[in-house]
PDBML (XML) file of the C-alpha atoms, coordinates in Angstrom:
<?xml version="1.0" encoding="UTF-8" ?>
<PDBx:datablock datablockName="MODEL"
   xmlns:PDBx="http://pdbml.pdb.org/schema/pdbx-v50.xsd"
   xmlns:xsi="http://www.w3.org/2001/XMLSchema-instance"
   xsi:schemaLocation="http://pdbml.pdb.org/schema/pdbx-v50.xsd pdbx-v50.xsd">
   <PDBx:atom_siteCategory>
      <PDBx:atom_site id="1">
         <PDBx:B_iso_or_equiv>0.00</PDBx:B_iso_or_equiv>
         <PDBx:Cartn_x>-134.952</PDBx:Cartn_x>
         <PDBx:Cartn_y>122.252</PDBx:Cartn_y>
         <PDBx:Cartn_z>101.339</PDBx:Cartn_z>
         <PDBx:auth_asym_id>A</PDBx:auth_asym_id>
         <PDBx:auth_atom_id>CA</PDBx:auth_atom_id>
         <PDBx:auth_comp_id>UNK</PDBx:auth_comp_id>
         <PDBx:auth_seq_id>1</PDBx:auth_seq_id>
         <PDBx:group_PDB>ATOM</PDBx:group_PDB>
         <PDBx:label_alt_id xsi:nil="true" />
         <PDBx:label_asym_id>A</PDBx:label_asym_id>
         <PDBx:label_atom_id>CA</PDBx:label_atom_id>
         <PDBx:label_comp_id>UNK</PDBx:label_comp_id>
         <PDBx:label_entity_id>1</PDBx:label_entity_id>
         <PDBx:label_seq_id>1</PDBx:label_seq_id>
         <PDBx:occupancy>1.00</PDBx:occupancy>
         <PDBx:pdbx_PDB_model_num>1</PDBx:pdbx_PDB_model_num>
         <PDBx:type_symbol>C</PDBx:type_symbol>
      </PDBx:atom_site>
      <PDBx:atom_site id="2">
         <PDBx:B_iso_or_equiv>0.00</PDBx:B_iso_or_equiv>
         <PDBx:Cartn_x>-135.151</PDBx:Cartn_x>
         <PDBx:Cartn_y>125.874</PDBx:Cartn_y>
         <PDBx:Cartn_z>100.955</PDBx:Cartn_z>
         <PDBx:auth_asym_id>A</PDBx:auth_asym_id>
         <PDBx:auth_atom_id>CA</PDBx:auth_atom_id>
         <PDBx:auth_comp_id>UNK</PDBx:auth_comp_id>
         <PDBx:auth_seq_id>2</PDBx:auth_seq_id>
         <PDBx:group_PDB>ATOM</PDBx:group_PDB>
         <PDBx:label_alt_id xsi:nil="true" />
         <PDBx:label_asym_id>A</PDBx:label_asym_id>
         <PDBx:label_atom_id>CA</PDBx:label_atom_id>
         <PDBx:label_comp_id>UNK</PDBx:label_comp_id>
         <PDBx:label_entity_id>1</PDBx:label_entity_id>
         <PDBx:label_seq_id>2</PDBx:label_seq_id>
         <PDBx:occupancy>1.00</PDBx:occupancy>
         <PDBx:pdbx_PDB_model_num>1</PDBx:pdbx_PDB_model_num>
         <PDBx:type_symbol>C</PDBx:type_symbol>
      </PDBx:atom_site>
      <PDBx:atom_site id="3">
         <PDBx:B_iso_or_equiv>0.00</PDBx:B_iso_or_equiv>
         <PDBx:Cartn_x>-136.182</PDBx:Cartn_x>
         <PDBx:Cartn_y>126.539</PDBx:Cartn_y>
         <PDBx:Cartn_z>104.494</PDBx:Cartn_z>
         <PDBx:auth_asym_id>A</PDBx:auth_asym_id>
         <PDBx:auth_atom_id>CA</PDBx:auth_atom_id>
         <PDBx:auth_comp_id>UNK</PDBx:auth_comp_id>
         <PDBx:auth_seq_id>3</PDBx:auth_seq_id>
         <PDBx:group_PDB>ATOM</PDBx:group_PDB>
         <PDBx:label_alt_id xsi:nil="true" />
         <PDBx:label_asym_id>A</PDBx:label_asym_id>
         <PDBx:label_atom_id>CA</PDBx:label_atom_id>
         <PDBx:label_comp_id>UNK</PDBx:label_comp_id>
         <PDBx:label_entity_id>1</PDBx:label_entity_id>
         <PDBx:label_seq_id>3</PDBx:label_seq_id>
         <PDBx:occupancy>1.00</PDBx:occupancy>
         <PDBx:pdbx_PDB_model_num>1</PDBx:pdbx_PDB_model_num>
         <PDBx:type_symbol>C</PDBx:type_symbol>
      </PDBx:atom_site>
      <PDBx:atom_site id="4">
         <PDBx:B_iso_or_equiv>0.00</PDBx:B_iso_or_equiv>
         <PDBx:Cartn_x>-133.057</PDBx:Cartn_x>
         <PDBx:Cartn_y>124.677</PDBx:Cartn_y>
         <PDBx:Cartn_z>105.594</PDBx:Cartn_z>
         <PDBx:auth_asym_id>A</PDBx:auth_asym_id>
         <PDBx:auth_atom_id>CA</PDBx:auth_atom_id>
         <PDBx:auth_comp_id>UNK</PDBx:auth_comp_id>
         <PDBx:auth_seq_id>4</PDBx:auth_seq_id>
         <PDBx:group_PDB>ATOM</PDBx:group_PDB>
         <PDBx:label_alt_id xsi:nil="true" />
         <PDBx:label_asym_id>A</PDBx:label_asym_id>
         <PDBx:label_atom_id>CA</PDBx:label_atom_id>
         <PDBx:label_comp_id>UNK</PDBx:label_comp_id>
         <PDBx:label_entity_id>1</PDBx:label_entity_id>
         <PDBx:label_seq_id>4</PDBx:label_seq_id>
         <PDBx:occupancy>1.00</PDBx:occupancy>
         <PDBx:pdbx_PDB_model_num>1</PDBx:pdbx_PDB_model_num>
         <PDBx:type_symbol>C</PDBx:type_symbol>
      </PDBx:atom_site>
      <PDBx:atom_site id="5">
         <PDBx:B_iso_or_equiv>0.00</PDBx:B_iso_or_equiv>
         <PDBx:Cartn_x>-130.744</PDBx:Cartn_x>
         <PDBx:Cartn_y>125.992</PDBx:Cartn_y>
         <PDBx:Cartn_z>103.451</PDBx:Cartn_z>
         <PDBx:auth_asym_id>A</PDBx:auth_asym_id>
         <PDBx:auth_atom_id>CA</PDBx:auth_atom_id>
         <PDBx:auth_comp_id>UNK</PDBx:auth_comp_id>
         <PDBx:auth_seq_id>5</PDBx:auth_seq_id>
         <PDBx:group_PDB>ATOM</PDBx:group_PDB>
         <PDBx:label_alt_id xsi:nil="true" />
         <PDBx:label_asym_id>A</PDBx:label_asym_id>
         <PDBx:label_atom_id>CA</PDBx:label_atom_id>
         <PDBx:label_comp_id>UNK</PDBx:label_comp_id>
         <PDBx:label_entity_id>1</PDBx:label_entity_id>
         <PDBx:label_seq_id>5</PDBx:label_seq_id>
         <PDBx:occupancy>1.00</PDBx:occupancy>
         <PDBx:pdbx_PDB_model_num>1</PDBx:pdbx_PDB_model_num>
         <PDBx:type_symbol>C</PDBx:type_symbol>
      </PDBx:atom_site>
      <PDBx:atom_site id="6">
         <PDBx:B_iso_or_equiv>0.00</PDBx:B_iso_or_equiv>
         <PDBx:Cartn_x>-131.326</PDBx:Cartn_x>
         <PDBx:Cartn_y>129.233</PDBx:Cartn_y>
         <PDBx:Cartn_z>104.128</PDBx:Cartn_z>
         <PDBx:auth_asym_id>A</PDBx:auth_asym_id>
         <PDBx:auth_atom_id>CA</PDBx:auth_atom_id>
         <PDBx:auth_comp_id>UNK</PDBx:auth_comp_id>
         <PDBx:auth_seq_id>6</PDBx:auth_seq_id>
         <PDBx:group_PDB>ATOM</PDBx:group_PDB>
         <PDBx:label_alt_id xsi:nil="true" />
         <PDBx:label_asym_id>A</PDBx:label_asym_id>
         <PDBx:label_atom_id>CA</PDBx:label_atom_id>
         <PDBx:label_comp_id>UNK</PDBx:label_comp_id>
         <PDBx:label_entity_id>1</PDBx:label_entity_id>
         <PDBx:label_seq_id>6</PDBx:label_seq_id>
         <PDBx:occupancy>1.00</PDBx:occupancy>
         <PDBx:pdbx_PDB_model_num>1</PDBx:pdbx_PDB_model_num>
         <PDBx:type_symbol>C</PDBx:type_symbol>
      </PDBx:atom_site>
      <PDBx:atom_site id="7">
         <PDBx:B_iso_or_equiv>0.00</PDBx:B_iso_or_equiv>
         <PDBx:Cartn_x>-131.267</PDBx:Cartn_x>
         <PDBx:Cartn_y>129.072</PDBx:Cartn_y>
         <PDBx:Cartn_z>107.985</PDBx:Cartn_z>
         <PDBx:auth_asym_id>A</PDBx:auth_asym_id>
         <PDBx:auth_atom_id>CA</PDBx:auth_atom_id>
         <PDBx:auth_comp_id>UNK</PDBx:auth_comp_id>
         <PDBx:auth_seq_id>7</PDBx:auth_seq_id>
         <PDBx:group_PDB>ATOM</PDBx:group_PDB>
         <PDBx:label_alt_id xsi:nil="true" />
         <PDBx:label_asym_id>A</PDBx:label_asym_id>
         <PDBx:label_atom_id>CA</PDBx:label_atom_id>
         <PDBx:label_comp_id>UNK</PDBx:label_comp_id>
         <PDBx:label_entity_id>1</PDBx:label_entity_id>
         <PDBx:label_seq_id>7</PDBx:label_seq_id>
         <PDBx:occupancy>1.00</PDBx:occupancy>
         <PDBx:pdbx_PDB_model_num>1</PDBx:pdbx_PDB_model_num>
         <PDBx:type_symbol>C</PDBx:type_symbol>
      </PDBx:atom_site>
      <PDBx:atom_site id="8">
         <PDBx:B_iso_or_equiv>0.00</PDBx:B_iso_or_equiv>
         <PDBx:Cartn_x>-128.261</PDBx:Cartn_x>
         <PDBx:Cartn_y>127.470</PDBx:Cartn_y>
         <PDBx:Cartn_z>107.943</PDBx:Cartn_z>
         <PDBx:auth_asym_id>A</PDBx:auth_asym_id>
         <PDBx:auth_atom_id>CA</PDBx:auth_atom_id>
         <PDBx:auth_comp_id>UNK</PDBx:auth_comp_id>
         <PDBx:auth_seq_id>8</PDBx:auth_seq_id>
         <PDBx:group_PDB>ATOM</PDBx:group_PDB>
         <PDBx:label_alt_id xsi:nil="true" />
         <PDBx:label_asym_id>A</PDBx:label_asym_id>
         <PDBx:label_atom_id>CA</PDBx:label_atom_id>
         <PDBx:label_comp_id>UNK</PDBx:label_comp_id>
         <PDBx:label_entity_id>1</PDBx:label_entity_id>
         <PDBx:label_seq_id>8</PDBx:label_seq_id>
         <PDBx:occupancy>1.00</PDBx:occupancy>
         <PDBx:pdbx_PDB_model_num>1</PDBx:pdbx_PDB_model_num>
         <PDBx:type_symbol>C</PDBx:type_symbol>
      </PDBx:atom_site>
      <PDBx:atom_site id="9">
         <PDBx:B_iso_or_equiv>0.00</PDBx:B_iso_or_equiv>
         <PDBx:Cartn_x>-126.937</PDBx:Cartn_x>
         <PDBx:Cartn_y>131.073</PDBx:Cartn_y>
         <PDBx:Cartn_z>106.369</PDBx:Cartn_z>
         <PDBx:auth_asym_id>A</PDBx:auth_asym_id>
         <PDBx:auth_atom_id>CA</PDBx:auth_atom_id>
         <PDBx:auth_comp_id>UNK</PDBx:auth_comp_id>
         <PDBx:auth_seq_id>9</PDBx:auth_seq_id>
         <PDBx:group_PDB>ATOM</PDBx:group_PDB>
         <PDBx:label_alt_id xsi:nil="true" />
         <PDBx:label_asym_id>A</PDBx:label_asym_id>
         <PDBx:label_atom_id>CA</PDBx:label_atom_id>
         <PDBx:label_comp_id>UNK</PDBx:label_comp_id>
         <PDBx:label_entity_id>1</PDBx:label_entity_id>
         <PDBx:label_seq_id>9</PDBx:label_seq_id>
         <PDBx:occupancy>1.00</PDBx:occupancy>
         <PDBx:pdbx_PDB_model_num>1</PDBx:pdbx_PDB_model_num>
         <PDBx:type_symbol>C</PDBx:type_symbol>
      </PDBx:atom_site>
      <PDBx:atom_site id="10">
         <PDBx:B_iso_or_equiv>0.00</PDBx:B_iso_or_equiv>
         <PDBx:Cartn_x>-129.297</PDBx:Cartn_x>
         <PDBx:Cartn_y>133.791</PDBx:Cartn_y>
         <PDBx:Cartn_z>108.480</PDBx:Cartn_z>
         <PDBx:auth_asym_id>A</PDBx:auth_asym_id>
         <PDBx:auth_atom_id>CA</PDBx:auth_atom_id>
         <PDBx:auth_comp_id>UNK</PDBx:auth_comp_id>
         <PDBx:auth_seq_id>10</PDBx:auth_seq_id>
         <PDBx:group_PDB>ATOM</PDBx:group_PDB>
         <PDBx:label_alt_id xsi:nil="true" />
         <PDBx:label_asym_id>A</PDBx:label_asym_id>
         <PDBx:label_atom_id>CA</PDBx:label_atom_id>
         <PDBx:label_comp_id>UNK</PDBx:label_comp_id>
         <PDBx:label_entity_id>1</PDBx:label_entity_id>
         <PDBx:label_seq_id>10</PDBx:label_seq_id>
         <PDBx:occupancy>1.00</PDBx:occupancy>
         <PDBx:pdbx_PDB_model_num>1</PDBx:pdbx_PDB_model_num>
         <PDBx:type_symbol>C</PDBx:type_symbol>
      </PDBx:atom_site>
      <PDBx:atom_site id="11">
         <PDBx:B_iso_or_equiv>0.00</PDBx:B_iso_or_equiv>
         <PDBx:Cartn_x>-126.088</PDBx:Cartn_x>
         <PDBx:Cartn_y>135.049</PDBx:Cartn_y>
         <PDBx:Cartn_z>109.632</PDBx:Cartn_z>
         <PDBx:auth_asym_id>A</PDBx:auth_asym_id>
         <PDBx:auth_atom_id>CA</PDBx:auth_atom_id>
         <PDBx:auth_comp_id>UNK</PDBx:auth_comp_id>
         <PDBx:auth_seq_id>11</PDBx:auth_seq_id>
         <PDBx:group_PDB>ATOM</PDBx:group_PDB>
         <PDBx:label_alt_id xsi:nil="true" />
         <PDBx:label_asym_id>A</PDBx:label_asym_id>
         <PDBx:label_atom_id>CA</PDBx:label_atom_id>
         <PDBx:label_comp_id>UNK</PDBx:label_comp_id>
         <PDBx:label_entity_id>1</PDBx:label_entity_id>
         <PDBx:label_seq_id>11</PDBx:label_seq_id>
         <PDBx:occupancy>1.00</PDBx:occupancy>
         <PDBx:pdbx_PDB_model_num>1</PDBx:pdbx_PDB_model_num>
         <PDBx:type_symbol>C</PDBx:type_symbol>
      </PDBx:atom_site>
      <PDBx:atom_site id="12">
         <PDBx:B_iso_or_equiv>0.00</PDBx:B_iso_or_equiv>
         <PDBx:Cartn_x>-126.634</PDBx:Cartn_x>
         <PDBx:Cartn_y>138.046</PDBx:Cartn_y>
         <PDBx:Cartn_z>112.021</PDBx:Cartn_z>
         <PDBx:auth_asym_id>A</PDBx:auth_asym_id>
         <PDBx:auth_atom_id>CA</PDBx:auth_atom_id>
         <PDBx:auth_comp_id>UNK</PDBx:auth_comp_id>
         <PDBx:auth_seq_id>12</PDBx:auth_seq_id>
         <PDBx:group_PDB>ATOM</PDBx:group_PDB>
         <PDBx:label_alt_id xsi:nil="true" />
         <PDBx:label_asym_id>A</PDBx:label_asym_id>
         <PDBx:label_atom_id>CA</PDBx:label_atom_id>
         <PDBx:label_comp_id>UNK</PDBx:label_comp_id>
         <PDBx:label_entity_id>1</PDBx:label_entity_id>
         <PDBx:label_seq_id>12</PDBx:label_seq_id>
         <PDBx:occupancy>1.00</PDBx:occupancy>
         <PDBx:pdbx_PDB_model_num>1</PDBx:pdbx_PDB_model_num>
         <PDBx:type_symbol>C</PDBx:type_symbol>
      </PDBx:atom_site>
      <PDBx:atom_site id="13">
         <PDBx:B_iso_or_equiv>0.00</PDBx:B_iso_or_equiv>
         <PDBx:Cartn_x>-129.612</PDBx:Cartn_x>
         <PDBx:Cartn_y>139.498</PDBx:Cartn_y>
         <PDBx:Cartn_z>110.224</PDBx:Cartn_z>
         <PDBx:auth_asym_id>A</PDBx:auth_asym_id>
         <PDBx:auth_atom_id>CA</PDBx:auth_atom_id>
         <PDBx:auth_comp_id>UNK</PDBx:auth_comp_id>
         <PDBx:auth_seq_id>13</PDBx:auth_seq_id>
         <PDBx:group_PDB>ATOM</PDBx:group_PDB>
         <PDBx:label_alt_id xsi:nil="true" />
         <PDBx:label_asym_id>A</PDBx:label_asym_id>
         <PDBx:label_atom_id>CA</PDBx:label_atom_id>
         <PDBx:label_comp_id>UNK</PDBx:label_comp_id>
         <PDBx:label_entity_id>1</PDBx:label_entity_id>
         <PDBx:label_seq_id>13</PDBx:label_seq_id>
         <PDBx:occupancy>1.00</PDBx:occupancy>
         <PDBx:pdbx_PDB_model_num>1</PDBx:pdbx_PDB_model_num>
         <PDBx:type_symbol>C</PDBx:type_symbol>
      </PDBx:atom_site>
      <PDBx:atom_site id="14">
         <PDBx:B_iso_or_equiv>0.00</PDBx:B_iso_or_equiv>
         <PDBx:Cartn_x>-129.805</PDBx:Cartn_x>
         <PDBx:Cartn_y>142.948</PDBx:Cartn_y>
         <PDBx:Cartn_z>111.053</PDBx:Cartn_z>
         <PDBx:auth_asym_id>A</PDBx:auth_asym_id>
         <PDBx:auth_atom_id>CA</PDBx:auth_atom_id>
         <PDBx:auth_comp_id>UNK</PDBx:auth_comp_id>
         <PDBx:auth_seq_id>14</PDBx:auth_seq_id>
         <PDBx:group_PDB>ATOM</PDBx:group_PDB>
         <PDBx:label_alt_id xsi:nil="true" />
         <PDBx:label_asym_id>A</PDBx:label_asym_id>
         <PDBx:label_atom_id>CA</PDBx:label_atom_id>
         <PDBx:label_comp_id>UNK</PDBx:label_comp_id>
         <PDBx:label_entity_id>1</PDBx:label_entity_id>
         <PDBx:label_seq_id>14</PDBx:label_seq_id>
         <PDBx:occupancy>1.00</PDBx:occupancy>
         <PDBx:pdbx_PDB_model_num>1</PDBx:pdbx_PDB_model_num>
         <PDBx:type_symbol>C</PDBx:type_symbol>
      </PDBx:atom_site>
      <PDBx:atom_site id="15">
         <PDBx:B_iso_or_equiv>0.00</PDBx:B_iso_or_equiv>
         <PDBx:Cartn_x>-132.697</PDBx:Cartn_x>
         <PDBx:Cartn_y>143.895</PDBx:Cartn_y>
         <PDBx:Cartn_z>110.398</PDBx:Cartn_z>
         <PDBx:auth_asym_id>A</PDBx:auth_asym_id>
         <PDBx:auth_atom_id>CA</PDBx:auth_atom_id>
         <PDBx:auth_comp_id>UNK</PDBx:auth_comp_id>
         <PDBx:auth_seq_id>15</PDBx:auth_seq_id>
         <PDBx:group_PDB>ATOM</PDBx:group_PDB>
         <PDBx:label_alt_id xsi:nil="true" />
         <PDBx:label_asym_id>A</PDBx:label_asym_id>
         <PDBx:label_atom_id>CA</PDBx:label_atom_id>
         <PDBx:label_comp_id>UNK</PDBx:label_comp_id>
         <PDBx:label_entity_id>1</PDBx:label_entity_id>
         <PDBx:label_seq_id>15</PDBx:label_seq_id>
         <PDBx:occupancy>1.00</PDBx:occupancy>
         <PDBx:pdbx_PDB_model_num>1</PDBx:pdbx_PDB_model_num>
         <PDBx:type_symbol>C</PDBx:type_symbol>
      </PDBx:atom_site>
      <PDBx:atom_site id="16">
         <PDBx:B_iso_or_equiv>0.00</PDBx:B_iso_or_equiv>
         <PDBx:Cartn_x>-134.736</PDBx:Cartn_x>
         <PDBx:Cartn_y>140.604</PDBx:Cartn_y>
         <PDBx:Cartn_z>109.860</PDBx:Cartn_z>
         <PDBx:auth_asym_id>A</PDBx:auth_asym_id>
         <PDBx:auth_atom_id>CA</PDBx:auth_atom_id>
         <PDBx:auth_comp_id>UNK</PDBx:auth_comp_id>
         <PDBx:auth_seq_id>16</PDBx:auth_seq_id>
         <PDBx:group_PDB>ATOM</PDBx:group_PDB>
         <PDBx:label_alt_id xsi:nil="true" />
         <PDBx:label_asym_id>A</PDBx:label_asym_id>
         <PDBx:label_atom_id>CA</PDBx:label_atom_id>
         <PDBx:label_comp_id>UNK</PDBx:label_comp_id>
         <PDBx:label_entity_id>1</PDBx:label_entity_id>
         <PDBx:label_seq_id>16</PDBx:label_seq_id>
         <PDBx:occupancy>1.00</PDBx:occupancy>
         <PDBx:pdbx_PDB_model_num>1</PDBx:pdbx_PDB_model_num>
         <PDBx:type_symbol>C</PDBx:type_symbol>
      </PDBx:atom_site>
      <PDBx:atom_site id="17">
         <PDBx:B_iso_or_equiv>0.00</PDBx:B_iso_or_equiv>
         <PDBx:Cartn_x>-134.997</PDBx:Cartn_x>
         <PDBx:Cartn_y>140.210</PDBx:Cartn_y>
         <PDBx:Cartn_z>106.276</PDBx:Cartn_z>
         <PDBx:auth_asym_id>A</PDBx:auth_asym_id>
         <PDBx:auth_atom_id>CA</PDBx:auth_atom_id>
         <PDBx:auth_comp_id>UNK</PDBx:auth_comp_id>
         <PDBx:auth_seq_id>17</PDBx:auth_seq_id>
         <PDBx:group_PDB>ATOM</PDBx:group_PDB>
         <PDBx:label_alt_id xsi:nil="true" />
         <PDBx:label_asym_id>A</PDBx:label_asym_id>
         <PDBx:label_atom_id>CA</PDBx:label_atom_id>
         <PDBx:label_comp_id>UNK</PDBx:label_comp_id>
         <PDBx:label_entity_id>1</PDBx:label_entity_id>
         <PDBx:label_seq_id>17</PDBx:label_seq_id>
         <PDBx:occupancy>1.00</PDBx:occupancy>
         <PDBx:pdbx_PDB_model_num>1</PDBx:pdbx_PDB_model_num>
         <PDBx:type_symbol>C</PDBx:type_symbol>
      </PDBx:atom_site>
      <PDBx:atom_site id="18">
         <PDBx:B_iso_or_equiv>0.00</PDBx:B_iso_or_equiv>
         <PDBx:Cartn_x>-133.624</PDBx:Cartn_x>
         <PDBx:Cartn_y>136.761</PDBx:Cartn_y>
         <PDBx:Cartn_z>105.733</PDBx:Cartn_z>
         <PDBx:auth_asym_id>A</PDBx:auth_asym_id>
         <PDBx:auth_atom_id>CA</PDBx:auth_atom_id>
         <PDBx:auth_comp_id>UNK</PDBx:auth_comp_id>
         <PDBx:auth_seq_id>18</PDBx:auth_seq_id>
         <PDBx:group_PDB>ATOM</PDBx:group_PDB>
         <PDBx:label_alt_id xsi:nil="true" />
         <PDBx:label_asym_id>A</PDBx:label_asym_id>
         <PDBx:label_atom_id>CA</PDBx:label_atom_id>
         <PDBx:label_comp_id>UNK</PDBx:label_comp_id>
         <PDBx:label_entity_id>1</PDBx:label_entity_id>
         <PDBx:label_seq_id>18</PDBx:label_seq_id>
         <PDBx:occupancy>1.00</PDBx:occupancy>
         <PDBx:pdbx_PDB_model_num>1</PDBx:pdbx_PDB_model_num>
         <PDBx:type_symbol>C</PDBx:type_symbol>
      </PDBx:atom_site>
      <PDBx:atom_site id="19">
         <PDBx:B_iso_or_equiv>0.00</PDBx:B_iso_or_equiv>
         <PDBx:Cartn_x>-136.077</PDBx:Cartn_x>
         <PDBx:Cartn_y>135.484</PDBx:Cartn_y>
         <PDBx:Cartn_z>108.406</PDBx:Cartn_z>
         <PDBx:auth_asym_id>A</PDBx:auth_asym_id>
         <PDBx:auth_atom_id>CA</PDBx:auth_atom_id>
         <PDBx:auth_comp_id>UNK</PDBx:auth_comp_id>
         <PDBx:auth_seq_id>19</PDBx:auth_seq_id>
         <PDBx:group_PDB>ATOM</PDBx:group_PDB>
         <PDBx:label_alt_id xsi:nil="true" />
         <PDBx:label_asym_id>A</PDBx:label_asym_id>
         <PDBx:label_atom_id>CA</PDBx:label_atom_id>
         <PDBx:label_comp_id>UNK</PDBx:label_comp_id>
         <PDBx:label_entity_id>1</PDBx:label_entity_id>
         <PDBx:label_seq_id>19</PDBx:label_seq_id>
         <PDBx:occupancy>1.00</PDBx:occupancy>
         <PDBx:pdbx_PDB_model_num>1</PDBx:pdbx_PDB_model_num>
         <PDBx:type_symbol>C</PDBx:type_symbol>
      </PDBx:atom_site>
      <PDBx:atom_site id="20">
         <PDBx:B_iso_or_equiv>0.00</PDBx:B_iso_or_equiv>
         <PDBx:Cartn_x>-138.549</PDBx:Cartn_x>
         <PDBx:Cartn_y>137.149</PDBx:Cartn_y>
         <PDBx:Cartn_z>106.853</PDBx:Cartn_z>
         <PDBx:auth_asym_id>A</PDBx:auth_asym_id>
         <PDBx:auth_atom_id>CA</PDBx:auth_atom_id>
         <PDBx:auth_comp_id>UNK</PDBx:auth_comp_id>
         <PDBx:auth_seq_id>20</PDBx:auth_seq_id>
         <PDBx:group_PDB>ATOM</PDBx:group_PDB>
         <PDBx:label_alt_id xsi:nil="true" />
         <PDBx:label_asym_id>A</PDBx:label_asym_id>
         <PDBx:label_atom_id>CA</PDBx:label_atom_id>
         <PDBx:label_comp_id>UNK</PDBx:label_comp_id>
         <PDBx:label_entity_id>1</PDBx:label_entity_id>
         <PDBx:label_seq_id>20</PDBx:label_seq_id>
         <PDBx:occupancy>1.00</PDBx:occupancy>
         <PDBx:pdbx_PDB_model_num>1</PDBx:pdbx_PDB_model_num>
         <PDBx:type_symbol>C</PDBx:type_symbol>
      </PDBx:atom_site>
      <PDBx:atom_site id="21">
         <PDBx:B_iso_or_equiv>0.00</PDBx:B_iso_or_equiv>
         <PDBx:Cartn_x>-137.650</PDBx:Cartn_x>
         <PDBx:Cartn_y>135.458</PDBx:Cartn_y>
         <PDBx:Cartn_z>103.698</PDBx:Cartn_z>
         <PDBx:auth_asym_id>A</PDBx:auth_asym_id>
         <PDBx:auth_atom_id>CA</PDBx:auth_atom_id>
         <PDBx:auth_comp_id>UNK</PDBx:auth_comp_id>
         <PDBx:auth_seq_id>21</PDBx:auth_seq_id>
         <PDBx:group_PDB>ATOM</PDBx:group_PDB>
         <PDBx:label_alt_id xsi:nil="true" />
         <PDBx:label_asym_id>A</PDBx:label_asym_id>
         <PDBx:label_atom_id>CA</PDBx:label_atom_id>
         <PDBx:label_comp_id>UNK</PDBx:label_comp_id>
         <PDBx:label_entity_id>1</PDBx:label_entity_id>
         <PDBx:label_seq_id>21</PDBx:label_seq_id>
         <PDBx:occupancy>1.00</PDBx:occupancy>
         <PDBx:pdbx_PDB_model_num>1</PDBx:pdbx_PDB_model_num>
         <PDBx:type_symbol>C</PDBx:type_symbol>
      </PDBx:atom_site>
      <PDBx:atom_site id="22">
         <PDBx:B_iso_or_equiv>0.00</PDBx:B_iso_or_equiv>
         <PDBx:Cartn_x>-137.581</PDBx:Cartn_x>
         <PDBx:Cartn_y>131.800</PDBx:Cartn_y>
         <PDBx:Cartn_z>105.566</PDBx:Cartn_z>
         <PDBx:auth_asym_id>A</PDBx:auth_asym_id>
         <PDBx:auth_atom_id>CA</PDBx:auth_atom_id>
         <PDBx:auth_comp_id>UNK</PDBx:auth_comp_id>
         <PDBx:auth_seq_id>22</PDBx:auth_seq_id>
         <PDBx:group_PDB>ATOM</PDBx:group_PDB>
         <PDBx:label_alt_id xsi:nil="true" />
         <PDBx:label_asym_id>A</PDBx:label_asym_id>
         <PDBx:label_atom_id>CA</PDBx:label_atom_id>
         <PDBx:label_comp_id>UNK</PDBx:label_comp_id>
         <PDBx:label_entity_id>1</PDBx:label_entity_id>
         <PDBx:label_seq_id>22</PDBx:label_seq_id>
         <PDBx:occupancy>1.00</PDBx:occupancy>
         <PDBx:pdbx_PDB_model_num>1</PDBx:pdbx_PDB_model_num>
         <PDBx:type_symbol>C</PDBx:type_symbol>
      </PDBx:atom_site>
      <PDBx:atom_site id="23">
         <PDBx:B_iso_or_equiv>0.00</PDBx:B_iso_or_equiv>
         <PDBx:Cartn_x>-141.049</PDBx:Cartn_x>
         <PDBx:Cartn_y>132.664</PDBx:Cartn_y>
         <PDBx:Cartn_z>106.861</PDBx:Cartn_z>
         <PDBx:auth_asym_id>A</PDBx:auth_asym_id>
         <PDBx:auth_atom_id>CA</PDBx:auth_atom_id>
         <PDBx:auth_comp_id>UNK</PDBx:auth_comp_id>
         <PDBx:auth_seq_id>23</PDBx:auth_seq_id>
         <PDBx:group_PDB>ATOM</PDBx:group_PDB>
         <PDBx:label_alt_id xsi:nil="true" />
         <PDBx:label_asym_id>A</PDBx:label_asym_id>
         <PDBx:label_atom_id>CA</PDBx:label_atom_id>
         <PDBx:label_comp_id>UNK</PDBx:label_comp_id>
         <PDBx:label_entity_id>1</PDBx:label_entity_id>
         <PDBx:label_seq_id>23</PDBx:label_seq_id>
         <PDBx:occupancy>1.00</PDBx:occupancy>
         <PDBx:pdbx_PDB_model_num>1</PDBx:pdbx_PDB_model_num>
         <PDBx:type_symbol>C</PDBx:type_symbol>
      </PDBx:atom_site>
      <PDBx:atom_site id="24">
         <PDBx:B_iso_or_equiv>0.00</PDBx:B_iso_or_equiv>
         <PDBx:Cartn_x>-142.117</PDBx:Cartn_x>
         <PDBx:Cartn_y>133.275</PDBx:Cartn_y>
         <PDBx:Cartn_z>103.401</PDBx:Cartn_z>
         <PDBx:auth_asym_id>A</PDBx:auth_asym_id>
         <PDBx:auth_atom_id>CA</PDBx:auth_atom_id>
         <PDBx:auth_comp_id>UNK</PDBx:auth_comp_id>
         <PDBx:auth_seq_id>24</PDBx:auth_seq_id>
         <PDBx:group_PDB>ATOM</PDBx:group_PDB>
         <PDBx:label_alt_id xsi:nil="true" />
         <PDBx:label_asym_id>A</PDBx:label_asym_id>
         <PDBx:label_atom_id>CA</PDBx:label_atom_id>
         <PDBx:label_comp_id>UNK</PDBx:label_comp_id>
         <PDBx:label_entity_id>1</PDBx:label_entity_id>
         <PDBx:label_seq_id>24</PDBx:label_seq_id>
         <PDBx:occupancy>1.00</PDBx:occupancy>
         <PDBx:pdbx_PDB_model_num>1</PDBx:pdbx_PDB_model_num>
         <PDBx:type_symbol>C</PDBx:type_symbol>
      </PDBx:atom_site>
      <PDBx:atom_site id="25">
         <PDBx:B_iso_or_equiv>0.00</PDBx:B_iso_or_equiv>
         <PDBx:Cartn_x>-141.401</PDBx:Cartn_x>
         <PDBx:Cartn_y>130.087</PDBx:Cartn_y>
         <PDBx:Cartn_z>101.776</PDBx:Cartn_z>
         <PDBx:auth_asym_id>A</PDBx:auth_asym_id>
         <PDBx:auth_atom_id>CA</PDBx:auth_atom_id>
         <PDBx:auth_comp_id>UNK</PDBx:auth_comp_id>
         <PDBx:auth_seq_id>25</PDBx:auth_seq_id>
         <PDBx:group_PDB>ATOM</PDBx:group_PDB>
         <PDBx:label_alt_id xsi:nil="true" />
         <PDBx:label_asym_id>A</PDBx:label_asym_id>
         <PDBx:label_atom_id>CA</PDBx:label_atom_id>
         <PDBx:label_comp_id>UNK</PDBx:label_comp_id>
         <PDBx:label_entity_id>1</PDBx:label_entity_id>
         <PDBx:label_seq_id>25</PDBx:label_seq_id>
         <PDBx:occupancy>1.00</PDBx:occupancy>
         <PDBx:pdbx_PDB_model_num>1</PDBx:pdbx_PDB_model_num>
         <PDBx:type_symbol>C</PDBx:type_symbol>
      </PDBx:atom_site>
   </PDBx:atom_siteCategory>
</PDBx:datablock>
């Protein structure tokens, strides 16, 4: 549920932290 939520908010992502945080959980 995490995983989902938070790609459905990655936005532009400059620099790649919020996929880094998706691949985390």
């Amino acid at each position: 549920d995490v995983v989902a939520l938070a790609q459905s908010a990655k936005g532009e992502d400059r620099f790649g932290y919020r996929a880094e945080f998706i691949n985390l959980v």
